[in-house]
PDB file of N, CA and C in Angstrom:
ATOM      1  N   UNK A   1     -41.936   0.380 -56.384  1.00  0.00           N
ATOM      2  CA  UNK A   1     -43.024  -0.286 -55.712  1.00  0.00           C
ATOM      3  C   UNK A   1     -43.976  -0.919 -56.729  1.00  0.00           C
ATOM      4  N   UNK A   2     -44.166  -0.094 -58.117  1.00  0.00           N
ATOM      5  CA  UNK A   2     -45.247  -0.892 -58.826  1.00  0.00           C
ATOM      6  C   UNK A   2     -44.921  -1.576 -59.304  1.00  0.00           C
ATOM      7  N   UNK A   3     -43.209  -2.086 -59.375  1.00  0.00           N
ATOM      8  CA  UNK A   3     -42.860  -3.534 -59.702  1.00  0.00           C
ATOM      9  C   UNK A   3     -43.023  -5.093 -59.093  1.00  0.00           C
ATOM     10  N   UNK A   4     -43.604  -4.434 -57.883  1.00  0.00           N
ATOM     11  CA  UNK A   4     -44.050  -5.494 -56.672  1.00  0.00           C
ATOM     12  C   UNK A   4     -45.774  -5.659 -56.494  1.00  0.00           C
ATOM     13  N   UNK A   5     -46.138  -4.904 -56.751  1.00  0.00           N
ATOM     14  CA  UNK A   5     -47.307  -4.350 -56.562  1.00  0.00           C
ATOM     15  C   UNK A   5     -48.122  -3.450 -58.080  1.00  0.00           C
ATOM     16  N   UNK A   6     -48.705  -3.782 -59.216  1.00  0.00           N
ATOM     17  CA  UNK A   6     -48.655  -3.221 -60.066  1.00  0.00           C
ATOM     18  C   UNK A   6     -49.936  -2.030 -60.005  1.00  0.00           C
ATOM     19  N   UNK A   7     -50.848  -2.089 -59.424  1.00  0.00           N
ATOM     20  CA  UNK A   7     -52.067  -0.949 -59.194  1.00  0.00           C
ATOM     21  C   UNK A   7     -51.641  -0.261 -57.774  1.00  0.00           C
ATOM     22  N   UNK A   8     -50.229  -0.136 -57.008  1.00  0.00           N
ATOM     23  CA  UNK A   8     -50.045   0.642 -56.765  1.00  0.00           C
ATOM     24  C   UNK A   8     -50.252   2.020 -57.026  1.00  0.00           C
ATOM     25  N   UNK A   9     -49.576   2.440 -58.443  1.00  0.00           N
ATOM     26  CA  UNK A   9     -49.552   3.828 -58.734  1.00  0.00           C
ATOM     27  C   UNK A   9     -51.053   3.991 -59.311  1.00  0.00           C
ATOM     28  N   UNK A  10     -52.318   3.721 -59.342  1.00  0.00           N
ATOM     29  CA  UNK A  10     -53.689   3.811 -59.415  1.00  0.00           C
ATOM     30  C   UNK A  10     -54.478   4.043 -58.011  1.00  0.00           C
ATOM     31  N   UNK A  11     -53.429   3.437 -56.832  1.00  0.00           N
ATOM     32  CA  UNK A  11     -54.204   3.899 -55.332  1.00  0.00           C
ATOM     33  C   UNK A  11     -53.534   4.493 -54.852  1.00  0.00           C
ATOM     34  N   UNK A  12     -52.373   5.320 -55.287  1.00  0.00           N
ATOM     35  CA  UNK A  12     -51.649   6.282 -54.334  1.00  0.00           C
ATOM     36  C   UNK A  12     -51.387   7.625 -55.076  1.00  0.00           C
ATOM     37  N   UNK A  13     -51.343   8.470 -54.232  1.00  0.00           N
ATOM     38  CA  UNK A  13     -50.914  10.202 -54.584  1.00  0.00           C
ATOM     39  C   UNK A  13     -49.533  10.369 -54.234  1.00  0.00           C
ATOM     40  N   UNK A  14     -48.831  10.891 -55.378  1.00  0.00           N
ATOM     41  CA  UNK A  14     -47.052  11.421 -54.658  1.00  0.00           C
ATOM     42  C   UNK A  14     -47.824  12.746 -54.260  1.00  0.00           C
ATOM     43  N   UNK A  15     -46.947  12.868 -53.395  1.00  0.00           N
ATOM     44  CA  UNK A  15     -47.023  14.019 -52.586  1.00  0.00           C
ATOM     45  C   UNK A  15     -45.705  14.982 -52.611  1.00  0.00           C
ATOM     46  N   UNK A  16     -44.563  14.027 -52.501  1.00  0.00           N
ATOM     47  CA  UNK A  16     -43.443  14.634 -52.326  1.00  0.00           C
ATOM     48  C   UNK A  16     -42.113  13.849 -52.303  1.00  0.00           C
ATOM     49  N   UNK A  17     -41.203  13.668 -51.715  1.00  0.00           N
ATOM     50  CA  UNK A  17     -39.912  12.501 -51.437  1.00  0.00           C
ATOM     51  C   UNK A  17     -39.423  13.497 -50.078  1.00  0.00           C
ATOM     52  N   UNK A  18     -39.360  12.479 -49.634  1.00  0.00           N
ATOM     53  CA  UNK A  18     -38.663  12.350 -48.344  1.00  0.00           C
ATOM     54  C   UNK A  18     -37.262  11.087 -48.035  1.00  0.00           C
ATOM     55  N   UNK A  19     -35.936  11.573 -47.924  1.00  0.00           N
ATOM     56  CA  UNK A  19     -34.893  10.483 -48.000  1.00  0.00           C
ATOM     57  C   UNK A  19     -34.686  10.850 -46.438  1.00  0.00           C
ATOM     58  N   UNK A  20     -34.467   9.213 -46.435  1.00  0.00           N
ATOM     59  CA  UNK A  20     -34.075   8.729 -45.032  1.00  0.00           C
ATOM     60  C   UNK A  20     -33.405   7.568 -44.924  1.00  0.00           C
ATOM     61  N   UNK A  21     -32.453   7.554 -43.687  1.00  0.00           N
ATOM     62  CA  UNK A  21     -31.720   6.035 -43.744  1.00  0.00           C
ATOM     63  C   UNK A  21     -32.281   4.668 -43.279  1.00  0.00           C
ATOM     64  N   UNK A  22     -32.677   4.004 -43.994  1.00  0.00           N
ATOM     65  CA  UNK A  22     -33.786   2.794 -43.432  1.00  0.00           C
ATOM     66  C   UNK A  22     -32.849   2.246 -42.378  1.00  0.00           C
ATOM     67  N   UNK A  23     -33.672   2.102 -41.339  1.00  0.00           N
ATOM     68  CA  UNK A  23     -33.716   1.813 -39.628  1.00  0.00           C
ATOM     69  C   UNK A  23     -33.480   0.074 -40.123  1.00  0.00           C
ATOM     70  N   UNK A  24     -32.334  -0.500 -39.192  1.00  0.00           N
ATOM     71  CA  UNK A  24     -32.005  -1.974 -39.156  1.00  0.00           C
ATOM     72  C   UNK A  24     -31.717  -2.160 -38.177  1.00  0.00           C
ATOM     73  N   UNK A  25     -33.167  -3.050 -37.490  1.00  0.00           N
ATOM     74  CA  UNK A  25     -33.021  -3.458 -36.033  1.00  0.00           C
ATOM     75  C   UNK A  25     -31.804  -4.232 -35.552  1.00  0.00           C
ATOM     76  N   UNK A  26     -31.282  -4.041 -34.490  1.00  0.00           N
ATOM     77  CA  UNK A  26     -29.948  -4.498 -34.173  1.00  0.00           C
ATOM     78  C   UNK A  26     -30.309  -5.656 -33.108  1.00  0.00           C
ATOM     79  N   UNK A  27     -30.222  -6.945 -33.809  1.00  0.00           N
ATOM     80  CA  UNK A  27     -30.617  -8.054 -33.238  1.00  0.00           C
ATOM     81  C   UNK A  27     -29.851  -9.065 -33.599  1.00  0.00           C
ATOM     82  N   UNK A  28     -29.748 -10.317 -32.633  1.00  0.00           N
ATOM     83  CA  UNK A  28     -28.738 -11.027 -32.782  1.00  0.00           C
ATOM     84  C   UNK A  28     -28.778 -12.495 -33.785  1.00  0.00           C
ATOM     85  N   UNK A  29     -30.138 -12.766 -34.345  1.00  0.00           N
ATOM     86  CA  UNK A  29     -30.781 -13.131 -35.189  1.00  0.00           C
ATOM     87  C   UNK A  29     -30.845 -12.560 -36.621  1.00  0.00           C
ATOM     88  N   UNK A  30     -30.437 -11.351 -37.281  1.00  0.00           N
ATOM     89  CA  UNK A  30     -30.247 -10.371 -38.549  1.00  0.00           C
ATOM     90  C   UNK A  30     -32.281 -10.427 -38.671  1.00  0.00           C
ATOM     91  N   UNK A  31     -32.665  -9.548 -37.587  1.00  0.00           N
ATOM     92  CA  UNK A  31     -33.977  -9.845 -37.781  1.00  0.00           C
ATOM     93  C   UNK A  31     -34.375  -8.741 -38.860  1.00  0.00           C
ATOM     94  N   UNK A  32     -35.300  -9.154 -39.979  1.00  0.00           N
ATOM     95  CA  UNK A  32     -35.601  -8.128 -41.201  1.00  0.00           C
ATOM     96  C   UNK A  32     -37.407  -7.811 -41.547  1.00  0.00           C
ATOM     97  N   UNK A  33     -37.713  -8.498 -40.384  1.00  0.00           N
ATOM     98  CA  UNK A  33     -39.434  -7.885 -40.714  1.00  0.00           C
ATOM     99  C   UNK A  33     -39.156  -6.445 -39.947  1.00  0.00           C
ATOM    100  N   UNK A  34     -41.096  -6.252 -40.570  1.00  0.00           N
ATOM    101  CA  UNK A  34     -41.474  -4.614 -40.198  1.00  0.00           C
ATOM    102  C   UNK A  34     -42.148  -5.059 -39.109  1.00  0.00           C
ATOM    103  N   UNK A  35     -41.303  -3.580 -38.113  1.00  0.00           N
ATOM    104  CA  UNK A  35     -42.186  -3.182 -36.826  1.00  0.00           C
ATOM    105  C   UNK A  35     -42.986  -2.095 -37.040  1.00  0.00           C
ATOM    106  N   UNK A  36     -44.436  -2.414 -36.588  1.00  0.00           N
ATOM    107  CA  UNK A  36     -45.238  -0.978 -36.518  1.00  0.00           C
ATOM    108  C   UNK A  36     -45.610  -0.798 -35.207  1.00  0.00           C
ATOM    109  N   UNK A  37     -45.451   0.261 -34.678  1.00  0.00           N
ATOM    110  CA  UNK A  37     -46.631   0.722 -33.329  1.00  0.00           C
ATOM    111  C   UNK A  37     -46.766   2.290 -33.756  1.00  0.00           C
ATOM    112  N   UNK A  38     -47.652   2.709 -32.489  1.00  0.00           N
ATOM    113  CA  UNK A  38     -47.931   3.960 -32.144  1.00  0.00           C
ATOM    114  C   UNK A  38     -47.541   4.366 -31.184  1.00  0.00           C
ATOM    115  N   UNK A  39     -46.993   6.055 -30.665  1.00  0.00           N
ATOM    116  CA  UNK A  39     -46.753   6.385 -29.749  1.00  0.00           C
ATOM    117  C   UNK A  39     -47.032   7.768 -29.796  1.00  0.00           C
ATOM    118  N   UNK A  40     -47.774   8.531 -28.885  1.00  0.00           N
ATOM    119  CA  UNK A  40     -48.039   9.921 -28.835  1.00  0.00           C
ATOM    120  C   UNK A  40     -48.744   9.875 -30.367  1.00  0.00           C
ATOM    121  N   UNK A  41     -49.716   9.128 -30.346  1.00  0.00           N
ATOM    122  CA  UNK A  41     -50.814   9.520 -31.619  1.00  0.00           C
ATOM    123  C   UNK A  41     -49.652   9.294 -33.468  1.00  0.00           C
ATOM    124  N   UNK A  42     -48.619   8.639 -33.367  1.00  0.00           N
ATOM    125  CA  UNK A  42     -47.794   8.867 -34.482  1.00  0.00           C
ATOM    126  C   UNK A  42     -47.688   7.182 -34.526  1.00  0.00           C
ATOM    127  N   UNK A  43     -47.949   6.685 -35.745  1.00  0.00           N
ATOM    128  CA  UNK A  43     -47.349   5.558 -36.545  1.00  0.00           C
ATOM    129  C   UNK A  43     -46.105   5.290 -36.930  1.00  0.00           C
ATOM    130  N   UNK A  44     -45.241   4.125 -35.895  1.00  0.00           N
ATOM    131  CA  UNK A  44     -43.999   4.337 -36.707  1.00  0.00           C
ATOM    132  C   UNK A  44     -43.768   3.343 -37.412  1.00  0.00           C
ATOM    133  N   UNK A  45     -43.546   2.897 -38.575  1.00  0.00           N
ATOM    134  CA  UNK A  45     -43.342   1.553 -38.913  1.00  0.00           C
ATOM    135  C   UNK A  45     -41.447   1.831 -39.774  1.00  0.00           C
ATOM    136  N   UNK A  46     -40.877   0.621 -38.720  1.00  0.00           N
ATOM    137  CA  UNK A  46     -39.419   0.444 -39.475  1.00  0.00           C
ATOM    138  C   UNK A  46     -39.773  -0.906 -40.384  1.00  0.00           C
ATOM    139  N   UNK A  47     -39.360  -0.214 -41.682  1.00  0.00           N
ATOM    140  CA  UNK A  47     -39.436  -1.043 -42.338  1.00  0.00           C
ATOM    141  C   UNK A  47     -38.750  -2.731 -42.248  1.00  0.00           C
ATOM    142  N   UNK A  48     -38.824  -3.270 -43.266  1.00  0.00           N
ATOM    143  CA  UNK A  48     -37.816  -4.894 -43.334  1.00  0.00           C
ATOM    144  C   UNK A  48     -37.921  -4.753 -44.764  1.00  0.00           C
ATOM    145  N   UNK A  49     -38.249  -6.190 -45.557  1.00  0.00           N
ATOM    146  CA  UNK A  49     -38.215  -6.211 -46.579  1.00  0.00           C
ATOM    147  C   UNK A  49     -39.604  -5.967 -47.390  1.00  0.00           C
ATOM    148  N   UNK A  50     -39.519  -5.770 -48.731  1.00  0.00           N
ATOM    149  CA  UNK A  50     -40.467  -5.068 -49.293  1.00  0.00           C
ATOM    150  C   UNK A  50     -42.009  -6.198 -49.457  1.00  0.00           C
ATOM    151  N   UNK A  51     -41.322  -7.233 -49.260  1.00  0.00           N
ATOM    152  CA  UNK A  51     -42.918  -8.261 -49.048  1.00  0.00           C
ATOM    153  C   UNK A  51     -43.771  -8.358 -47.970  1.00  0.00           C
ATOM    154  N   UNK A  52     -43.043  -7.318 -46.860  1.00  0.00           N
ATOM    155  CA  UNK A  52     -43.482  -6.978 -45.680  1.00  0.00           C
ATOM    156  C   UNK A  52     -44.748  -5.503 -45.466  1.00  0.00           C
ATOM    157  N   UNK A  53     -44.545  -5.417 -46.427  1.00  0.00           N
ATOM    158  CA  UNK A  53     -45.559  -3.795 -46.664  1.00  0.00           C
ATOM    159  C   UNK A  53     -46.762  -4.714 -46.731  1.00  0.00           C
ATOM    160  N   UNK A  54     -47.456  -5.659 -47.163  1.00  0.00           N
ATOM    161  CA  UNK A  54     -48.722  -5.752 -47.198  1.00  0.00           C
ATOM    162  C   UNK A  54     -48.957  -6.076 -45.432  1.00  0.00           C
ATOM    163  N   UNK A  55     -48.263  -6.783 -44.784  1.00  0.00           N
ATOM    164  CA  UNK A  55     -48.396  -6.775 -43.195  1.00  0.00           C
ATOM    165  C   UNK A  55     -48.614  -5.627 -42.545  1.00  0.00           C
ATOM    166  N   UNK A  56     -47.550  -4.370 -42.989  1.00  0.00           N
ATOM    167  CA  UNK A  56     -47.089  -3.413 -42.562  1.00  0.00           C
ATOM    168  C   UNK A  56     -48.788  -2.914 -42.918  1.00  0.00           C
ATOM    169  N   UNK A  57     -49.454  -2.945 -43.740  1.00  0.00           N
ATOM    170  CA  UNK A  57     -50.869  -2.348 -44.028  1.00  0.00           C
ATOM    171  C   UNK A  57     -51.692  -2.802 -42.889  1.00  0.00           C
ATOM    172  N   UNK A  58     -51.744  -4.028 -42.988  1.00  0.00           N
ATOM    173  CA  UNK A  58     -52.726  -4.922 -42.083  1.00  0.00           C
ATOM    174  C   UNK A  58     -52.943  -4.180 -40.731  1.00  0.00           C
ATOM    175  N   UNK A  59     -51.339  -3.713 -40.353  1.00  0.00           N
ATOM    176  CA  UNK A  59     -51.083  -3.311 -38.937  1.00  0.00           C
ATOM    177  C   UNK A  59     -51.409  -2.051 -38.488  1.00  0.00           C
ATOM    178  N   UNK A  60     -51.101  -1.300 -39.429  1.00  0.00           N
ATOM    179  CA  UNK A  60     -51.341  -0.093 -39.593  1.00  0.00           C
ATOM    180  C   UNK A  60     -53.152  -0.047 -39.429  1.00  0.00           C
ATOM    181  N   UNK A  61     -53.641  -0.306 -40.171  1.00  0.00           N
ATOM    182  CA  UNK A  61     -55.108  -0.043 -40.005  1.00  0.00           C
ATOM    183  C   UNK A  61     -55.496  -0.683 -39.114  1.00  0.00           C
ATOM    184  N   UNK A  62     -55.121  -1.731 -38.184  1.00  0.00           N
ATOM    185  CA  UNK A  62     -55.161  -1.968 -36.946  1.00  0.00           C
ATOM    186  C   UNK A  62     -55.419  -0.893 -36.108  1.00  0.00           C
ATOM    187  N   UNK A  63     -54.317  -0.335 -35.884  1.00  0.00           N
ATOM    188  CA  UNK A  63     -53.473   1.162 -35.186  1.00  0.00           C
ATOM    189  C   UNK A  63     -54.549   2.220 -35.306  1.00  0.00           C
ATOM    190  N   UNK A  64     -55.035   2.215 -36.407  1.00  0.00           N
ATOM    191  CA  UNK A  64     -55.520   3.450 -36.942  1.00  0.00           C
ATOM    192  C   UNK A  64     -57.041   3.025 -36.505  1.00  0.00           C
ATOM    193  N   UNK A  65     -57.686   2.128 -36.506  1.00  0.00           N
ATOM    194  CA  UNK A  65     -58.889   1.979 -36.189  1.00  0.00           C
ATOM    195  C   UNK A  65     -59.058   1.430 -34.791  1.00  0.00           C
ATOM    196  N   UNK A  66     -57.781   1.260 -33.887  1.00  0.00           N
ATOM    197  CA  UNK A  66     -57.856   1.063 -32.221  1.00  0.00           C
ATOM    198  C   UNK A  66     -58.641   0.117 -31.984  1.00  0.00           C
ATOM    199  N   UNK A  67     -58.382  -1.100 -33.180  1.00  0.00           N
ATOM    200  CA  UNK A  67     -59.490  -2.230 -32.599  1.00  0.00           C
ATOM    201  C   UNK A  67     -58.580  -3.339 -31.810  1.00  0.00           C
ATOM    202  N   UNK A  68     -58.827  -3.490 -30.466  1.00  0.00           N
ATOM    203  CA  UNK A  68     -57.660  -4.741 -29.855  1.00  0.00           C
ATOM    204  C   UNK A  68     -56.686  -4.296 -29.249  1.00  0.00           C
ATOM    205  N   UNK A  69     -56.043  -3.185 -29.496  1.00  0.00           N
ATOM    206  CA  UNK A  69     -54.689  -3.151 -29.699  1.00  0.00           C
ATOM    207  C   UNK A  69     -53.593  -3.298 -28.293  1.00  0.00           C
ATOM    208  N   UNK A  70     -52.906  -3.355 -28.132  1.00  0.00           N
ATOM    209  CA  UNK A  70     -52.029  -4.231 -26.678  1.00  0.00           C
ATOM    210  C   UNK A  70     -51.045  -2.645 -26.299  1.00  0.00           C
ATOM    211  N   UNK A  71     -51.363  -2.365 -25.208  1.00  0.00           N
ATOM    212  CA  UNK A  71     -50.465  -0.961 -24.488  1.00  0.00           C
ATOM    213  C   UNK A  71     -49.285  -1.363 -23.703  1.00  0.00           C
ATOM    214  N   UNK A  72     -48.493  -0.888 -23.328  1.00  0.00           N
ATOM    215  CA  UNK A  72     -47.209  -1.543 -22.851  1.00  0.00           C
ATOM    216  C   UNK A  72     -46.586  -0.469 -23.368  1.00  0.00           C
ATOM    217  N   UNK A  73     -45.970  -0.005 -21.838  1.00  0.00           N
ATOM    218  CA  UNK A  73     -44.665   1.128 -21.932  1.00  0.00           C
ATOM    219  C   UNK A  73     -44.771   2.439 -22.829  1.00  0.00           C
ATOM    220  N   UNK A  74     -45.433   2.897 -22.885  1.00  0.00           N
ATOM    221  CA  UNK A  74     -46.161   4.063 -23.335  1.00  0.00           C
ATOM    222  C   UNK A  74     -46.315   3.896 -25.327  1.00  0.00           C
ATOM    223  N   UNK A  75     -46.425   2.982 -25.711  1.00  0.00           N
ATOM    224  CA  UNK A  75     -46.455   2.408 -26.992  1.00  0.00           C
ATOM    225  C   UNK A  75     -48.005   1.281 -27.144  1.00  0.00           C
ATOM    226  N   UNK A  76     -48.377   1.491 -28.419  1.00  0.00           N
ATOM    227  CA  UNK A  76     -49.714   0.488 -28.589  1.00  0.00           C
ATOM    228  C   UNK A  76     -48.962  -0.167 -30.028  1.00  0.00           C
ATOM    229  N   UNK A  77     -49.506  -1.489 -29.995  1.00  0.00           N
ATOM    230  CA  UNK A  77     -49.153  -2.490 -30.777  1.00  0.00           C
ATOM    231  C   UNK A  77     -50.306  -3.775 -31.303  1.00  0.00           C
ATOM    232  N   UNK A  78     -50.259  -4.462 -32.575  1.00  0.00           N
ATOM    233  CA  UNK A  78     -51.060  -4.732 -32.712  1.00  0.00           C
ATOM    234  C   UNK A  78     -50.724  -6.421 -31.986  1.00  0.00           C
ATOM    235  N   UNK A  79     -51.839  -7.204 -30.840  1.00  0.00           N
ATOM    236  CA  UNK A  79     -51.656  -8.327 -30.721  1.00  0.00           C
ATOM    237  C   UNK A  79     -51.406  -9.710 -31.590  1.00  0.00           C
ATOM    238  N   UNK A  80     -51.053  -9.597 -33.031  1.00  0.00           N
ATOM    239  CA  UNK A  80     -51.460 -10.445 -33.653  1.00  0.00           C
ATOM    240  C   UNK A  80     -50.164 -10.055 -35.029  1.00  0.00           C
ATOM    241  N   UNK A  81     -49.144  -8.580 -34.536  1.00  0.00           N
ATOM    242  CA  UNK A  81     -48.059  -7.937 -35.378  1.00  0.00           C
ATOM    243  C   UNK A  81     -46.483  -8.862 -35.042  1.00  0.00           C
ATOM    244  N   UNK A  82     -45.718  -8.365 -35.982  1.00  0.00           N
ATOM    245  CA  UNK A  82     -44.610  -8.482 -35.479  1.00  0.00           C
ATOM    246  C   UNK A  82     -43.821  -8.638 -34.383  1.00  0.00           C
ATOM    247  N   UNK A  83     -44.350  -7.071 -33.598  1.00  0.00           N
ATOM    248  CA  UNK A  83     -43.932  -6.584 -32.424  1.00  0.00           C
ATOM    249  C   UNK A  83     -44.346  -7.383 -31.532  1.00  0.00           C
ATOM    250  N   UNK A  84     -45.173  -8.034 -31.403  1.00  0.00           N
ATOM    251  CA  UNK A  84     -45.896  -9.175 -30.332  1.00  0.00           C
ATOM    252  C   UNK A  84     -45.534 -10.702 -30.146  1.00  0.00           C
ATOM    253  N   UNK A  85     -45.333 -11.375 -31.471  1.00  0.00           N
ATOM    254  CA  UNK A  85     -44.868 -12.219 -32.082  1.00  0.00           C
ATOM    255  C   UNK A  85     -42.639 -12.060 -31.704  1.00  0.00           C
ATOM    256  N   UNK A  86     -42.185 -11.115 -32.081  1.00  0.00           N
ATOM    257  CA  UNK A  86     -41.063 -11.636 -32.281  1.00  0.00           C
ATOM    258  C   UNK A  86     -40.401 -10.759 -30.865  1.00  0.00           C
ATOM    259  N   UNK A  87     -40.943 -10.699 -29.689  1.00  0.00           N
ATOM    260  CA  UNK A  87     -40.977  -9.397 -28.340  1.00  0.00           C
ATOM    261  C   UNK A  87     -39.732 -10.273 -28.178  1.00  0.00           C
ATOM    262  N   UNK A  88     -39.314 -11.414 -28.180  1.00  0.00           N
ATOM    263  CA  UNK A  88     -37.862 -11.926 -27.623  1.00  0.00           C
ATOM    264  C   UNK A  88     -36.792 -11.906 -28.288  1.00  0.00           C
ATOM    265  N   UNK A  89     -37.039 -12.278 -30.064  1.00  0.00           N
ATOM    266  CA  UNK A  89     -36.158 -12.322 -30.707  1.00  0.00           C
ATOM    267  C   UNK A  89     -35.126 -10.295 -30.713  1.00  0.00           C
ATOM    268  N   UNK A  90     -36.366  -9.507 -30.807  1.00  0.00           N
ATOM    269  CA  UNK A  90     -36.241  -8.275 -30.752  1.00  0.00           C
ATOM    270  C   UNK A  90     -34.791  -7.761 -29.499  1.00  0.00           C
ATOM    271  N   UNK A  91     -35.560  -8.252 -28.635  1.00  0.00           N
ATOM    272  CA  UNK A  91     -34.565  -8.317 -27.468  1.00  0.00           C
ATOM    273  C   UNK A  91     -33.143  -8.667 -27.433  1.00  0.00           C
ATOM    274  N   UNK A  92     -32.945  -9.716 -28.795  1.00  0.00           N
ATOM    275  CA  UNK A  92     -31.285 -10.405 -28.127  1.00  0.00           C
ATOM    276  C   UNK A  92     -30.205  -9.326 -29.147  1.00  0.00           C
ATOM    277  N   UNK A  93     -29.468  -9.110 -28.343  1.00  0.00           N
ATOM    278  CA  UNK A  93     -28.692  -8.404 -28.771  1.00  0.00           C
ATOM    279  C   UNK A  93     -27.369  -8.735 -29.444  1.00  0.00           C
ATOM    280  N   UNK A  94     -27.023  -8.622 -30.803  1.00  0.00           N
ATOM    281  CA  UNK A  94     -25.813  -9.133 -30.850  1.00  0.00           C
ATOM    282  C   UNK A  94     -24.243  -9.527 -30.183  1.00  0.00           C
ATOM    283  N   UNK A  95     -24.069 -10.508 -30.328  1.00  0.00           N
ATOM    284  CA  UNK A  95     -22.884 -10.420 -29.589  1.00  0.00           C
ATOM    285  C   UNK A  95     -21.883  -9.843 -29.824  1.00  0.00           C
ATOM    286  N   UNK A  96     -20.573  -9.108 -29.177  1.00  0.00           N
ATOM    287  CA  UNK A  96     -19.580  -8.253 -29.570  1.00  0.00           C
ATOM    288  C   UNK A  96     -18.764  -8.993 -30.466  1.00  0.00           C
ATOM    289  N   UNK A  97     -18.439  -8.272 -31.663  1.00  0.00           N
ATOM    290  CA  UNK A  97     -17.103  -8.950 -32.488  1.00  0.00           C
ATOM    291  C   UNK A  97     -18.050  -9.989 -33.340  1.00  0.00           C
ATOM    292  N   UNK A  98     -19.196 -10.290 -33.019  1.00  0.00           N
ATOM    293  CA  UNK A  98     -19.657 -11.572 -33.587  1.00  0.00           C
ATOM    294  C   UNK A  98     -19.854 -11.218 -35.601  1.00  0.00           C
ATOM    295  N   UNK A  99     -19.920 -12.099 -36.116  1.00  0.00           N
ATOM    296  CA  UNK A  99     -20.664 -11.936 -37.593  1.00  0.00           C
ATOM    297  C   UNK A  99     -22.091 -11.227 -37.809  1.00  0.00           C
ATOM    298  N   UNK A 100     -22.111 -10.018 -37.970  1.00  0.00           N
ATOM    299  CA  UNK A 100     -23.509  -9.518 -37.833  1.00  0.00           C
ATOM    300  C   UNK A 100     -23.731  -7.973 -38.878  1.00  0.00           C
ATOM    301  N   UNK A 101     -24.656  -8.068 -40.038  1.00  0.00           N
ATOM    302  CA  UNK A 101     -24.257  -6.547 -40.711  1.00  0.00           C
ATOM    303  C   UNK A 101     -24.709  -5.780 -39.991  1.00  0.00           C
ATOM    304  N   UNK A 102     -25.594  -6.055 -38.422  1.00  0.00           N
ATOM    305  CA  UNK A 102     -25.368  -4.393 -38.036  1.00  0.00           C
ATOM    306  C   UNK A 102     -24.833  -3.910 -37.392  1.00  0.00           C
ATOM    307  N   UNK A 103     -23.321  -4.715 -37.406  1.00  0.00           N
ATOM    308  CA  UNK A 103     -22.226  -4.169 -36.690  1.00  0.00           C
ATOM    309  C   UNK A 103     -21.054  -3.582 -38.144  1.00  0.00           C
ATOM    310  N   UNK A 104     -22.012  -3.537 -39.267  1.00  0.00           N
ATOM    311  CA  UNK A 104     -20.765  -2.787 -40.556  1.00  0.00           C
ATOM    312  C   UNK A 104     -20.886  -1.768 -40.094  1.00  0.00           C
ATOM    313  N   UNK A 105     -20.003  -1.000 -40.797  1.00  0.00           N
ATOM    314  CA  UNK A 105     -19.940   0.576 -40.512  1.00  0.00           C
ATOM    315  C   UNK A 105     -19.406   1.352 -41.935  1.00  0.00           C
ATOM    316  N   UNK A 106     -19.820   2.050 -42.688  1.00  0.00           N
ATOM    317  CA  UNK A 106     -19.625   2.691 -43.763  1.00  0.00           C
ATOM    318  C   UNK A 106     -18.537   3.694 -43.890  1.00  0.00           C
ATOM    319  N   UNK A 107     -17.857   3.196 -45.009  1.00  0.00           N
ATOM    320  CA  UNK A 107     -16.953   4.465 -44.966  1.00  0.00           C
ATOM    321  C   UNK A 107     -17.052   5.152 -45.826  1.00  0.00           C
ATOM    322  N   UNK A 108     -16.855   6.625 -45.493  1.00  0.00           N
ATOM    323  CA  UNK A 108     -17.330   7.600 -46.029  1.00  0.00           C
ATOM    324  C   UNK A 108     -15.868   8.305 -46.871  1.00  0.00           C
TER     325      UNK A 108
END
């Protein structure tokens, strides 16, 4: 991260590592921004690409300070995020058989 960002490691505390498999929305577009909302008081943001974290901030403190924010289906979102902006592209679903990496599958 502080290769993207160099006073990163001056505003943040490690705490710990946590590995996880980064979430790739399955859309028929190869859509790669970050979604953030809230649900039951929890922030989820799936990542995209790493030039997307300063948005991913923006949104977040959105969330966190409940200024505006748009309710729909037991989820809050910021009017002015991703999630609001791309609500159709999100929606289309790849087509079967079509050219798409989130239809690869890893072999183990």
């Amino acid at each position: 991260m502080s290769r993207f960002w160099p006073a990163f490691g001056g505003r943040s505390k490690y705490v710990g590592w946590k590995g996880a498999v980064q979430a790739k929305l399955k859309t028929e577009s190869e859509f790669h921004s970050s979604v953030i909302f809230e649900h039951d008081r929890v922030i989820y943001v799936f990542p995209g690409k790493i030039s997307n974290a300063f948005d991913a901030e923006d949104e977040t403190k959105v969330l966190l300070a409940s200024r505006g924010c748009v309710e729909q289906s037991d989820i809050r979102y910021t009017p002015s995020g991703v999630l609001a902006k791309a609500t159709r592209e999100l929606q289309e679903r790849p087509r079967a058989g079509g050219a798409n990496t989130s239809n690869l599958r890893a072999k183990l």
